[in-house]
PDB file of N, CA and C in Angstrom:
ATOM      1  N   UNK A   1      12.506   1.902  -3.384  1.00  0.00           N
ATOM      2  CA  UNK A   1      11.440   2.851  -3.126  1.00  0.00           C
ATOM      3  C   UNK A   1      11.279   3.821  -4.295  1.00  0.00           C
ATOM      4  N   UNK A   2      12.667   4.016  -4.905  1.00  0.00           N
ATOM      5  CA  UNK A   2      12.744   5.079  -6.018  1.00  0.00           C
ATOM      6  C   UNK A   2      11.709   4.586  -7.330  1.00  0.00           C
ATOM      7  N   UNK A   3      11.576   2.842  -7.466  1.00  0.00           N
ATOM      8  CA  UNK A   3      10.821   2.843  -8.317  1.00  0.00           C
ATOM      9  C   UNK A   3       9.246   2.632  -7.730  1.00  0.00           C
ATOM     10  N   UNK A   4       8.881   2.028  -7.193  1.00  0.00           N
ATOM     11  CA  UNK A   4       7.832   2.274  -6.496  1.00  0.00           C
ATOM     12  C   UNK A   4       6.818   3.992  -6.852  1.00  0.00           C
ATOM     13  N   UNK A   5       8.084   4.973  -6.434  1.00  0.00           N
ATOM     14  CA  UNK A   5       7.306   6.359  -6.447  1.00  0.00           C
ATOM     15  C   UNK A   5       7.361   6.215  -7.608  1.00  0.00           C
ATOM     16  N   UNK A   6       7.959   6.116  -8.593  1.00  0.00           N
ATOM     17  CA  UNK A   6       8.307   6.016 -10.129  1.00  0.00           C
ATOM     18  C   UNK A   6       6.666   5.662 -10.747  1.00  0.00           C
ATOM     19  N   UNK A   7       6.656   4.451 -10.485  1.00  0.00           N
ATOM     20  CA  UNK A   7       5.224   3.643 -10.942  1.00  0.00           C
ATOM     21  C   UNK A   7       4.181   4.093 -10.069  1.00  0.00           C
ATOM     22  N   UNK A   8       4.362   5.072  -9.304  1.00  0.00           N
ATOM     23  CA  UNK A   8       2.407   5.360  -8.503  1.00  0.00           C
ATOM     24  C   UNK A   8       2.416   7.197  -9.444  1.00  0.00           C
ATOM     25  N   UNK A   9       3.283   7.053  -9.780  1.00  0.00           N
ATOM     26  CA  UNK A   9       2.894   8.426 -10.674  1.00  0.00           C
ATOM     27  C   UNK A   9       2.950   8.427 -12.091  1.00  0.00           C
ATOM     28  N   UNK A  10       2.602   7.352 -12.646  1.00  0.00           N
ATOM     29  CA  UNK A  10       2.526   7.375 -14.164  1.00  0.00           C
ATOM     30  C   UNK A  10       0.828   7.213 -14.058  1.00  0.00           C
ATOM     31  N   UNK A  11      -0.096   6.952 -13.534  1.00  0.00           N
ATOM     32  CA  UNK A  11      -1.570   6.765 -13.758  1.00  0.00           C
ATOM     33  C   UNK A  11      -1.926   7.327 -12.525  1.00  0.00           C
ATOM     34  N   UNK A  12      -3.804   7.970 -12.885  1.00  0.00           N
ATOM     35  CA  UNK A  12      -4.319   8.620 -11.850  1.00  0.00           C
ATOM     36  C   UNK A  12      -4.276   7.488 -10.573  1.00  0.00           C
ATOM     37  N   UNK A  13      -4.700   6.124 -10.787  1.00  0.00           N
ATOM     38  CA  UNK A  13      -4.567   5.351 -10.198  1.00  0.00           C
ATOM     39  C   UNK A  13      -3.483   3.890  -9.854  1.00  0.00           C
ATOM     40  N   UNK A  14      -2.775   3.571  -8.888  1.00  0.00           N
ATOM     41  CA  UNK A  14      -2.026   2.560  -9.236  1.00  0.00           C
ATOM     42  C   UNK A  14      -1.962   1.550  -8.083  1.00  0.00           C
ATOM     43  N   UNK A  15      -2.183  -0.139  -8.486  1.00  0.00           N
ATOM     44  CA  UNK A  15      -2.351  -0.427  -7.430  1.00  0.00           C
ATOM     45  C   UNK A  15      -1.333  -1.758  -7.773  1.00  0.00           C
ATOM     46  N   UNK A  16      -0.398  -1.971  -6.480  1.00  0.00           N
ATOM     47  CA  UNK A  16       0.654  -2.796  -6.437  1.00  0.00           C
ATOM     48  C   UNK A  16      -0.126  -3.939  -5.956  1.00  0.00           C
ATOM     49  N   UNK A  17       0.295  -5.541  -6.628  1.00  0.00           N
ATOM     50  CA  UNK A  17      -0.500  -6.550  -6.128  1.00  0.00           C
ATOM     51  C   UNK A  17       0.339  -7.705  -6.577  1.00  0.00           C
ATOM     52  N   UNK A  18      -0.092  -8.939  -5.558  1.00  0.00           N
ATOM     53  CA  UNK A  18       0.455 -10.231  -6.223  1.00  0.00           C
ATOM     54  C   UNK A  18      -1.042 -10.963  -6.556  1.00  0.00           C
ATOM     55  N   UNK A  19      -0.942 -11.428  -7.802  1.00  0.00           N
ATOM     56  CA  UNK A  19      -1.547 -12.009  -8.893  1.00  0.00           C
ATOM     57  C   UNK A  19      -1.994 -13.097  -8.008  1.00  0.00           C
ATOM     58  N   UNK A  20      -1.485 -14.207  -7.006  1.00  0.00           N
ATOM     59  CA  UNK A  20      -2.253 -14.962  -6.126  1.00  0.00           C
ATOM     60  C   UNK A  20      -3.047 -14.511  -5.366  1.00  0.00           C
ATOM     61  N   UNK A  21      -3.100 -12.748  -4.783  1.00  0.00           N
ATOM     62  CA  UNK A  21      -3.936 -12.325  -3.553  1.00  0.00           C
ATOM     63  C   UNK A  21      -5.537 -11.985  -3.840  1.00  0.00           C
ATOM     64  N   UNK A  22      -6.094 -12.479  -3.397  1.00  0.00           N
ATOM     65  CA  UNK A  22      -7.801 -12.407  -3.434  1.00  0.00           C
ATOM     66  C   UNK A  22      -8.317 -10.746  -3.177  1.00  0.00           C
ATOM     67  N   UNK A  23      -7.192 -10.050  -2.191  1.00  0.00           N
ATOM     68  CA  UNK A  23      -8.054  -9.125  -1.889  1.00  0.00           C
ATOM     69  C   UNK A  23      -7.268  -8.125  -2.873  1.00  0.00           C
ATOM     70  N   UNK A  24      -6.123  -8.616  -3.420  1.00  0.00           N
ATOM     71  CA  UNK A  24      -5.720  -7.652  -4.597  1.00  0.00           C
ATOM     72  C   UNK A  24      -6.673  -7.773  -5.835  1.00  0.00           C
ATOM     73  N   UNK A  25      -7.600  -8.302  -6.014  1.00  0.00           N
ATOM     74  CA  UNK A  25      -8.314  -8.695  -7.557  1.00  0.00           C
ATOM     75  C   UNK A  25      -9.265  -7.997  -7.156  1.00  0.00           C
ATOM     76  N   UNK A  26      -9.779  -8.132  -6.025  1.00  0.00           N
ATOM     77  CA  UNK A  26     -11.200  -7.294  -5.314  1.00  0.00           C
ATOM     78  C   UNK A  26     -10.886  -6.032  -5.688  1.00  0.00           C
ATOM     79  N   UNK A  27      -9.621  -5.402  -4.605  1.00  0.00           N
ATOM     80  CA  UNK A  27      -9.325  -3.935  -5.138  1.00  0.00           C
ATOM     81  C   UNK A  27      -9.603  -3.489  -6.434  1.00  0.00           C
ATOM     82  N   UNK A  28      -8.527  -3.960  -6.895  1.00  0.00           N
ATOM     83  CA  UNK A  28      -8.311  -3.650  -8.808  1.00  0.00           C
ATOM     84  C   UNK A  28      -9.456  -4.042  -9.252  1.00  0.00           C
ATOM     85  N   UNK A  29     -10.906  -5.147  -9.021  1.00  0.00           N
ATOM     86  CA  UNK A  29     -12.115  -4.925  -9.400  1.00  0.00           C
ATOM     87  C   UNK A  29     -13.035  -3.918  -9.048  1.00  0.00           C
ATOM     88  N   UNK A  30     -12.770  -3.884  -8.024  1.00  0.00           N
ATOM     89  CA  UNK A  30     -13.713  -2.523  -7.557  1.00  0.00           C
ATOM     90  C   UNK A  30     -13.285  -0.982  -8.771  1.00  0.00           C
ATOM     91  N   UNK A  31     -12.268  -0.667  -8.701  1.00  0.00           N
ATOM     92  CA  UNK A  31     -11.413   0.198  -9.614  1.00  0.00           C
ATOM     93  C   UNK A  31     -12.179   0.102 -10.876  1.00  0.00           C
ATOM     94  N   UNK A  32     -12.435  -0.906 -10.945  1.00  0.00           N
ATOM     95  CA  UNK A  32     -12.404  -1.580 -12.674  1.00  0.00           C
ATOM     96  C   UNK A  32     -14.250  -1.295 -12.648  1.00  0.00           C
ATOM     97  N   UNK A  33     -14.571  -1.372 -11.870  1.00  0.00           N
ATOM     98  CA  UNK A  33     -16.510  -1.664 -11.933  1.00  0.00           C
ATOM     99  C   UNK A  33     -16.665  -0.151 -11.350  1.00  0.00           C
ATOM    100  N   UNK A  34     -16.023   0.773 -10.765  1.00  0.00           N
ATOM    101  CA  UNK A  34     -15.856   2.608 -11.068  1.00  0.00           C
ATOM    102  C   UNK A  34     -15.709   3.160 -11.839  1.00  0.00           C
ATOM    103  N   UNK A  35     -15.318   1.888 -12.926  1.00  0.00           N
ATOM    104  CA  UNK A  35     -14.767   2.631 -14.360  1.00  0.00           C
ATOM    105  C   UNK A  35     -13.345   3.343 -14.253  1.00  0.00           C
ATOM    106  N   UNK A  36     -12.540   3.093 -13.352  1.00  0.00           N
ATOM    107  CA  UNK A  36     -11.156   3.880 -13.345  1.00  0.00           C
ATOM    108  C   UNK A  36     -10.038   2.419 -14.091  1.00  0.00           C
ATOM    109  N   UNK A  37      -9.381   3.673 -14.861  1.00  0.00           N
ATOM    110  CA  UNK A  37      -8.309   2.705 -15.691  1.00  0.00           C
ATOM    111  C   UNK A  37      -7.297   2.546 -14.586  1.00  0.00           C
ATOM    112  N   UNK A  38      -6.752   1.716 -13.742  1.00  0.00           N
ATOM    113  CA  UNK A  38      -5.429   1.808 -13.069  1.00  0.00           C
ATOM    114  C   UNK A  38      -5.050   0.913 -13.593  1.00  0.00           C
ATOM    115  N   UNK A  39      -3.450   1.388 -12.974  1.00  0.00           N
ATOM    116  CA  UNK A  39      -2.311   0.645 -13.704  1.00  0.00           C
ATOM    117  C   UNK A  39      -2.453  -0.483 -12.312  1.00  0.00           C
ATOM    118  N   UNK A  40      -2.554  -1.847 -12.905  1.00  0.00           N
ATOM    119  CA  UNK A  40      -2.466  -2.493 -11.473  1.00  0.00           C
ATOM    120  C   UNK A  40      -1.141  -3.818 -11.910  1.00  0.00           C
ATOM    121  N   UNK A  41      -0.335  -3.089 -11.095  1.00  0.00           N
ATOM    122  CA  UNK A  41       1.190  -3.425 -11.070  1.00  0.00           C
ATOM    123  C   UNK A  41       1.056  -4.827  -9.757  1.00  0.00           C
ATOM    124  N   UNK A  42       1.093  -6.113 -10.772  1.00  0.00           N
ATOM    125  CA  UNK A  42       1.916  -7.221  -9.894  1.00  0.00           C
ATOM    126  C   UNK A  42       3.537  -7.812 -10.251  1.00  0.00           C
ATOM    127  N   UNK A  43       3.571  -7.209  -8.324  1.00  0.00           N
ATOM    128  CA  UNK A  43       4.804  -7.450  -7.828  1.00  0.00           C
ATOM    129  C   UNK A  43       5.299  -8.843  -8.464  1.00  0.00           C
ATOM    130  N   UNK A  44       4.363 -10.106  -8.015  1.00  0.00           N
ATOM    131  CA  UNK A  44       5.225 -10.992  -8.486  1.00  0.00           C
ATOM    132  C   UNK A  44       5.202 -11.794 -10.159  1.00  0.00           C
ATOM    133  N   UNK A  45       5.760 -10.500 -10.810  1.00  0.00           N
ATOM    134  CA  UNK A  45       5.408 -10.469 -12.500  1.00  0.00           C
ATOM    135  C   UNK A  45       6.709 -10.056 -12.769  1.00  0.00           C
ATOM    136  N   UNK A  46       7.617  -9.535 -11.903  1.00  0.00           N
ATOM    137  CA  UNK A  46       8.176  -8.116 -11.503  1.00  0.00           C
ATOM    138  C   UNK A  46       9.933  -8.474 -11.283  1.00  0.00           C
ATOM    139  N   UNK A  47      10.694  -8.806 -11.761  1.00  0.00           N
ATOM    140  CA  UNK A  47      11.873  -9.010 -11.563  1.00  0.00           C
ATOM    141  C   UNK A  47      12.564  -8.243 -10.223  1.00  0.00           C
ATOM    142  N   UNK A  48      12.105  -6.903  -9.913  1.00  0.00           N
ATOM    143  CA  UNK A  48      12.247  -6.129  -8.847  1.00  0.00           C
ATOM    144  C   UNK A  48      11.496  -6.451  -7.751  1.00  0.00           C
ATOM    145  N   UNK A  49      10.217  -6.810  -7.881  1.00  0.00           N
ATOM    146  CA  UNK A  49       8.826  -7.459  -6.981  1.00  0.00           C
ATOM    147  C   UNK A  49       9.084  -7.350  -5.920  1.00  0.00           C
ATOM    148  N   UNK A  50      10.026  -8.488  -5.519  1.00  0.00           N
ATOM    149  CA  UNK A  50      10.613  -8.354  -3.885  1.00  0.00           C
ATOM    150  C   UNK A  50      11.090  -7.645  -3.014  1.00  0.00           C
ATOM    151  N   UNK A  51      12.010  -6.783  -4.237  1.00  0.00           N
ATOM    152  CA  UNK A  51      12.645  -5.622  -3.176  1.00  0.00           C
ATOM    153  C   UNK A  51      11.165  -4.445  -2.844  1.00  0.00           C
ATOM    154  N   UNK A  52      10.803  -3.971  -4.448  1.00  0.00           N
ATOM    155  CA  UNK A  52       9.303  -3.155  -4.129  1.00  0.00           C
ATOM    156  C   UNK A  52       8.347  -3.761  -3.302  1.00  0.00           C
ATOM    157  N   UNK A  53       8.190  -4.703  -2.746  1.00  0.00           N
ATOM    158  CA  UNK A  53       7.508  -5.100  -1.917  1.00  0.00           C
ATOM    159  C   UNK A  53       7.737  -4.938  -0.568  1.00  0.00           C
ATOM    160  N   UNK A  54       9.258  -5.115  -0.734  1.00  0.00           N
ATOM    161  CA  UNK A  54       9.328  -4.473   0.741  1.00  0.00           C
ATOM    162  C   UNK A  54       9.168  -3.303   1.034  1.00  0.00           C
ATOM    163  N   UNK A  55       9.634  -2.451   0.250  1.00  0.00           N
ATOM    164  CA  UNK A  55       9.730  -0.902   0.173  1.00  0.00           C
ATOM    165  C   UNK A  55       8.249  -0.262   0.641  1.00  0.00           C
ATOM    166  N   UNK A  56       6.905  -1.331   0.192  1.00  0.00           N
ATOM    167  CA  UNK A  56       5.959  -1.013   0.417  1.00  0.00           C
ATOM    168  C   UNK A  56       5.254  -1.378   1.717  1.00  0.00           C
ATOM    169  N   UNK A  57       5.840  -2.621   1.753  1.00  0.00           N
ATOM    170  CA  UNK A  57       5.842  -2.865   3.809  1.00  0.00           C
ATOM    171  C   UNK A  57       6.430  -2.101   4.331  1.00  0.00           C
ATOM    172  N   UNK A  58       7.316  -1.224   4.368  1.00  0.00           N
ATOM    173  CA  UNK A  58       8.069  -0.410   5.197  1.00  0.00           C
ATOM    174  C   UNK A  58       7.039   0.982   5.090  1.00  0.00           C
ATOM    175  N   UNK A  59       6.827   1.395   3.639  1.00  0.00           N
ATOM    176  CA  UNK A  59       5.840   2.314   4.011  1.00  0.00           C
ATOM    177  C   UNK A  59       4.528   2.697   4.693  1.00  0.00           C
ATOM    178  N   UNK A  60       3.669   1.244   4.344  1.00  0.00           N
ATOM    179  CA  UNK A  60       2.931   0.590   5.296  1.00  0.00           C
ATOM    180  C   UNK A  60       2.636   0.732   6.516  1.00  0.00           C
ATOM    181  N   UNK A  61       3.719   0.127   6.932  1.00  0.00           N
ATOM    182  CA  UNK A  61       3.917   0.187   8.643  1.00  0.00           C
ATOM    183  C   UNK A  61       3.333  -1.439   9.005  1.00  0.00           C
ATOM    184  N   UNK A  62       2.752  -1.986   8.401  1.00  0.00           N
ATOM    185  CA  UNK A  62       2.387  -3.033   8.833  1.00  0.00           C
ATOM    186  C   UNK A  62       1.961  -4.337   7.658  1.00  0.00           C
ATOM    187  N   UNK A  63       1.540  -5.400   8.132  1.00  0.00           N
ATOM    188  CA  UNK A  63       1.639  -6.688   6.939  1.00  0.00           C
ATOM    189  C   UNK A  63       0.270  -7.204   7.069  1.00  0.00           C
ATOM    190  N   UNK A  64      -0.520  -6.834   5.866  1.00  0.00           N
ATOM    191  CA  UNK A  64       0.074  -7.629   4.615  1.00  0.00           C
ATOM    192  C   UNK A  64       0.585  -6.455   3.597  1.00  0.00           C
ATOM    193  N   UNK A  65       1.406  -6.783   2.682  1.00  0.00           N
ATOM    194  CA  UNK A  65       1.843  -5.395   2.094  1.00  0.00           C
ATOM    195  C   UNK A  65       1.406  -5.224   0.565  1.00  0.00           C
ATOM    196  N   UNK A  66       0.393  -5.691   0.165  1.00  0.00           N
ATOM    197  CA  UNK A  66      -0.456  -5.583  -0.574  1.00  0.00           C
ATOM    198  C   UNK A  66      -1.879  -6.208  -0.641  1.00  0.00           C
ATOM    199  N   UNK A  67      -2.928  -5.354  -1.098  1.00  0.00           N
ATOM    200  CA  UNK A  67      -2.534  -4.479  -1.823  1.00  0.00           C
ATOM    201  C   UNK A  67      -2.261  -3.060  -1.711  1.00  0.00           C
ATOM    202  N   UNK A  68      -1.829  -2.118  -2.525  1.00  0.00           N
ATOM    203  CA  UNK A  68      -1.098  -0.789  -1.800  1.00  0.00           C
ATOM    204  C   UNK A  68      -1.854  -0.131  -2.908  1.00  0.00           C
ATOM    205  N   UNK A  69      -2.106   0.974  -2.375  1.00  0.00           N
ATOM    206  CA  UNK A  69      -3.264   1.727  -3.598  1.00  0.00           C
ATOM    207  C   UNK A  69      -2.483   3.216  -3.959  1.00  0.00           C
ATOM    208  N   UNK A  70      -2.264   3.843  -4.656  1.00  0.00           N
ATOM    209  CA  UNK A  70      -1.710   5.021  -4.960  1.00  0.00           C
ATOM    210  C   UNK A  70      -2.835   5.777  -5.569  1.00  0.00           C
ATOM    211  N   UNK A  71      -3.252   6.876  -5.514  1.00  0.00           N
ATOM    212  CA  UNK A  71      -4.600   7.657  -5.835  1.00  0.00           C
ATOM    213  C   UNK A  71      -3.439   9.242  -6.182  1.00  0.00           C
ATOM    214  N   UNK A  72      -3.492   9.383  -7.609  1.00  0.00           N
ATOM    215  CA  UNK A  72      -3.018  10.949  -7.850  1.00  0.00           C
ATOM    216  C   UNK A  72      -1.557  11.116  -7.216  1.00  0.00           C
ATOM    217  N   UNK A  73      -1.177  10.161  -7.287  1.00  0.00           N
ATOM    218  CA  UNK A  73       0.725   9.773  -6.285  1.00  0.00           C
ATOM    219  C   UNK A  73       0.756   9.597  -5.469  1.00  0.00           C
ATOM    220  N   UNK A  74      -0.595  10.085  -4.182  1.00  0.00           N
ATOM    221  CA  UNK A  74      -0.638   9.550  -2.933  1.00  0.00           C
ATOM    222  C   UNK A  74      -0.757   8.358  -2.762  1.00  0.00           C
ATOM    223  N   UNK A  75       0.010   7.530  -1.427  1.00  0.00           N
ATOM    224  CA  UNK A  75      -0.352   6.376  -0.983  1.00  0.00           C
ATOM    225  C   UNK A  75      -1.782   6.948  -0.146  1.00  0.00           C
ATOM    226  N   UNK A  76      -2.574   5.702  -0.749  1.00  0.00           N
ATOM    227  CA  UNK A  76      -3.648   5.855  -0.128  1.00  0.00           C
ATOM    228  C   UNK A  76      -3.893   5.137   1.378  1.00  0.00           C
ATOM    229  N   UNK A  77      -3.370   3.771   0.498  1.00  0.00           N
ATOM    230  CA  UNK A  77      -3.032   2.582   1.816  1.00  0.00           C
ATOM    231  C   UNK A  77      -3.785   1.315   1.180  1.00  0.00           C
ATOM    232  N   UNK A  78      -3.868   0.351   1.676  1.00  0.00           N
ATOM    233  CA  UNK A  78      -4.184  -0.653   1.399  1.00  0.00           C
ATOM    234  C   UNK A  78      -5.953  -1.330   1.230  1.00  0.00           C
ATOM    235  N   UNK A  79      -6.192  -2.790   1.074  1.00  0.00           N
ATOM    236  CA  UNK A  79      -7.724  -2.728   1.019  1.00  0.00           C
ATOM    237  C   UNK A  79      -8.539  -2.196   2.500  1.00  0.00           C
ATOM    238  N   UNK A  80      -8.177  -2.177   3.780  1.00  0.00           N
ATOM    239  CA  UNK A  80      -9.129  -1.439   4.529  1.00  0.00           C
ATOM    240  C   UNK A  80      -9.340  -0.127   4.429  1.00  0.00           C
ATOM    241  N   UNK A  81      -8.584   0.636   4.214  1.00  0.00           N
ATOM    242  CA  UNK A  81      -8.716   1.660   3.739  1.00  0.00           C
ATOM    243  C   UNK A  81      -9.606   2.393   2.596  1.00  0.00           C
ATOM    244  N   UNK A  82      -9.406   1.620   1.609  1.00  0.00           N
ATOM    245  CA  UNK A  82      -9.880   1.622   0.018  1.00  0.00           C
ATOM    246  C   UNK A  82     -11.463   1.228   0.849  1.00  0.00           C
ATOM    247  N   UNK A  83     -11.816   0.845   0.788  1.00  0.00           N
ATOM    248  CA  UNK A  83     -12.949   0.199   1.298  1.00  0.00           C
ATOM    249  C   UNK A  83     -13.933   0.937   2.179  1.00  0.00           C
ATOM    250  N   UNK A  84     -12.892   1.442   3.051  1.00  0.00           N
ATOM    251  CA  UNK A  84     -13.699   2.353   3.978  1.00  0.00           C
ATOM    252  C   UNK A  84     -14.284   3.989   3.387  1.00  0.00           C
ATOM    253  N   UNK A  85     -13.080   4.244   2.810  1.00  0.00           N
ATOM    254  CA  UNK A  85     -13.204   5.459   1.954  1.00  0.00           C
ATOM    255  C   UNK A  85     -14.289   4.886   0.871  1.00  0.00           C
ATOM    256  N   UNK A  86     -14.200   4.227   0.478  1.00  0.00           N
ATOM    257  CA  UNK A  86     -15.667   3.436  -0.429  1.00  0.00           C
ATOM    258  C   UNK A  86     -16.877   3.371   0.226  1.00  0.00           C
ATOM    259  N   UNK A  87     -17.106   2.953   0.997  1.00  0.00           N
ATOM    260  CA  UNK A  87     -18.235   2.488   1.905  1.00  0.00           C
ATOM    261  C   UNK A  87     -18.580   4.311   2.836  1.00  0.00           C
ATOM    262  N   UNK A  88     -17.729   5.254   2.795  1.00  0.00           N
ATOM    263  CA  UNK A  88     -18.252   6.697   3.508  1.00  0.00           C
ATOM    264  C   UNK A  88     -18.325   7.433   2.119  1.00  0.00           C
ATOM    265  N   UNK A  89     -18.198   6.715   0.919  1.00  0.00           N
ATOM    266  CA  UNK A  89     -18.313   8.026  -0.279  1.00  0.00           C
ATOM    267  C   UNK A  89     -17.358   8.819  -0.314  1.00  0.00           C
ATOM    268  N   UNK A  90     -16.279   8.791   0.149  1.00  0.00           N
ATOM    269  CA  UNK A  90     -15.371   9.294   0.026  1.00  0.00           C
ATOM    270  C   UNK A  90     -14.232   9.315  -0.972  1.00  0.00           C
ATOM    271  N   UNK A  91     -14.504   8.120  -1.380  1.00  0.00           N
ATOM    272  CA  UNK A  91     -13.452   7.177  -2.887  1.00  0.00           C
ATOM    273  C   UNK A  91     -13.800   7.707  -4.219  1.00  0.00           C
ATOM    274  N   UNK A  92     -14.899   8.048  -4.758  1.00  0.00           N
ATOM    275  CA  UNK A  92     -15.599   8.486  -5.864  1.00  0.00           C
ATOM    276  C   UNK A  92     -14.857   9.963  -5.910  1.00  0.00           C
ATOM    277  N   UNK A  93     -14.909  10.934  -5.179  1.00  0.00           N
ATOM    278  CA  UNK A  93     -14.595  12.399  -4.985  1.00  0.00           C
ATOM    279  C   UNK A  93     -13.313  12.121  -5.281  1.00  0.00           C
ATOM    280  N   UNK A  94     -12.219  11.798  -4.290  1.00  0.00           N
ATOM    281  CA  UNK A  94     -10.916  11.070  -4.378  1.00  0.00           C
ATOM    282  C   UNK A  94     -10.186  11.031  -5.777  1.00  0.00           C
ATOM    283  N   UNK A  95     -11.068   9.873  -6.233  1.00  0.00           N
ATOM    284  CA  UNK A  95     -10.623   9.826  -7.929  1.00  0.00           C
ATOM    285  C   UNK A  95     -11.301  10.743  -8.730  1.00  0.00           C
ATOM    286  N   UNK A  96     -12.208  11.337  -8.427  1.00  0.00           N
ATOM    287  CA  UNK A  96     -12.346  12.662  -9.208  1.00  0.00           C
ATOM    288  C   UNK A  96     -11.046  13.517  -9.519  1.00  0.00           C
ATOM    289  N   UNK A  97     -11.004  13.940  -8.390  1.00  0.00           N
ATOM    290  CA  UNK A  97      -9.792  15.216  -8.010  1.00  0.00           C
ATOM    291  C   UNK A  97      -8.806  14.489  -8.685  1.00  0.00           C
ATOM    292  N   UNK A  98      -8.234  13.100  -8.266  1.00  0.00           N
ATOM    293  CA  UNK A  98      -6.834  12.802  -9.250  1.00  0.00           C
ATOM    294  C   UNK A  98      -7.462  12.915 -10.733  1.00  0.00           C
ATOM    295  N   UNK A  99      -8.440  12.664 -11.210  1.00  0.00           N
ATOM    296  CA  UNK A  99      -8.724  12.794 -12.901  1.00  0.00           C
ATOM    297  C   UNK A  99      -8.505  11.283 -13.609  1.00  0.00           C
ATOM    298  N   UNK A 100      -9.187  10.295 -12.129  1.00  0.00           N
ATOM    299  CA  UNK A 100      -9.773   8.994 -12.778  1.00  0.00           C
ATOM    300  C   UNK A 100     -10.543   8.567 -12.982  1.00  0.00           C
ATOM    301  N   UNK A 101     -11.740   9.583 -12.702  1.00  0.00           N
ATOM    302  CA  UNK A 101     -13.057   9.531 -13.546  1.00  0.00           C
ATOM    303  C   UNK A 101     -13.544  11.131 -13.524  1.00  0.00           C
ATOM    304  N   UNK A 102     -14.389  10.961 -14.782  1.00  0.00           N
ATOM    305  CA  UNK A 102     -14.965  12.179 -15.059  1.00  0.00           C
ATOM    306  C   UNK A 102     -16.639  12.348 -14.826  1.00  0.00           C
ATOM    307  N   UNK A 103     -17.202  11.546 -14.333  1.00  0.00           N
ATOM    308  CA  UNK A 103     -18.939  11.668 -14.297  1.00  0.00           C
ATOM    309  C   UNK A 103     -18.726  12.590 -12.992  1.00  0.00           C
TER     310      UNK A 103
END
């Protein structure tokens, strides 16, 4: 978990993912077509991967355990979340305040 918090606080944005998951590329595209630089950290790239993966299901509360979004060090939560906060305008402001975009 220690690295986990480690890596959601080096960028305004950070999003944990495995490189096979569809809705992890969506996330980190959406990010990417906002114009926000995140660090988008895949787990299974990751010599640690497995254990941080769990660490992130446990924080979670529930499965699938990526993708996991970190916004300004907060867990944000995963793609329903991201999405929803997207879809009420709420996501744009969000990464304002952390200082991952400036318009």
């Amino acid at each position: 978990m220690d690295r986990v918090m480690k890596l959601a606080s080096e960028r305004a944005v950070v999003v944990f993912t495995l490189s096979s998951c569809c809705m992890c590329h969506t996330v980190a595209r959406l990010f990417c077509d906002l114009g926000v630089n995140a660090l988008v950290h895949e787990l299974d790239q990751d010599p640690r991967g497995k254990e941080m993966e769990r660490a992130l299901l446990k924080m979670l509360g529930k499965s699938p355990s990526v993708p996991v979004v970190y916004i300004g060090g907060k867990l944000v939560g995963g793609t329903n979340r991201v999405m929803s906060l997207h879809l009420s305008g709420e996501l744009v402001p969000m990464l304002r305040n952390a200082g991952a975009l400036w318009l």
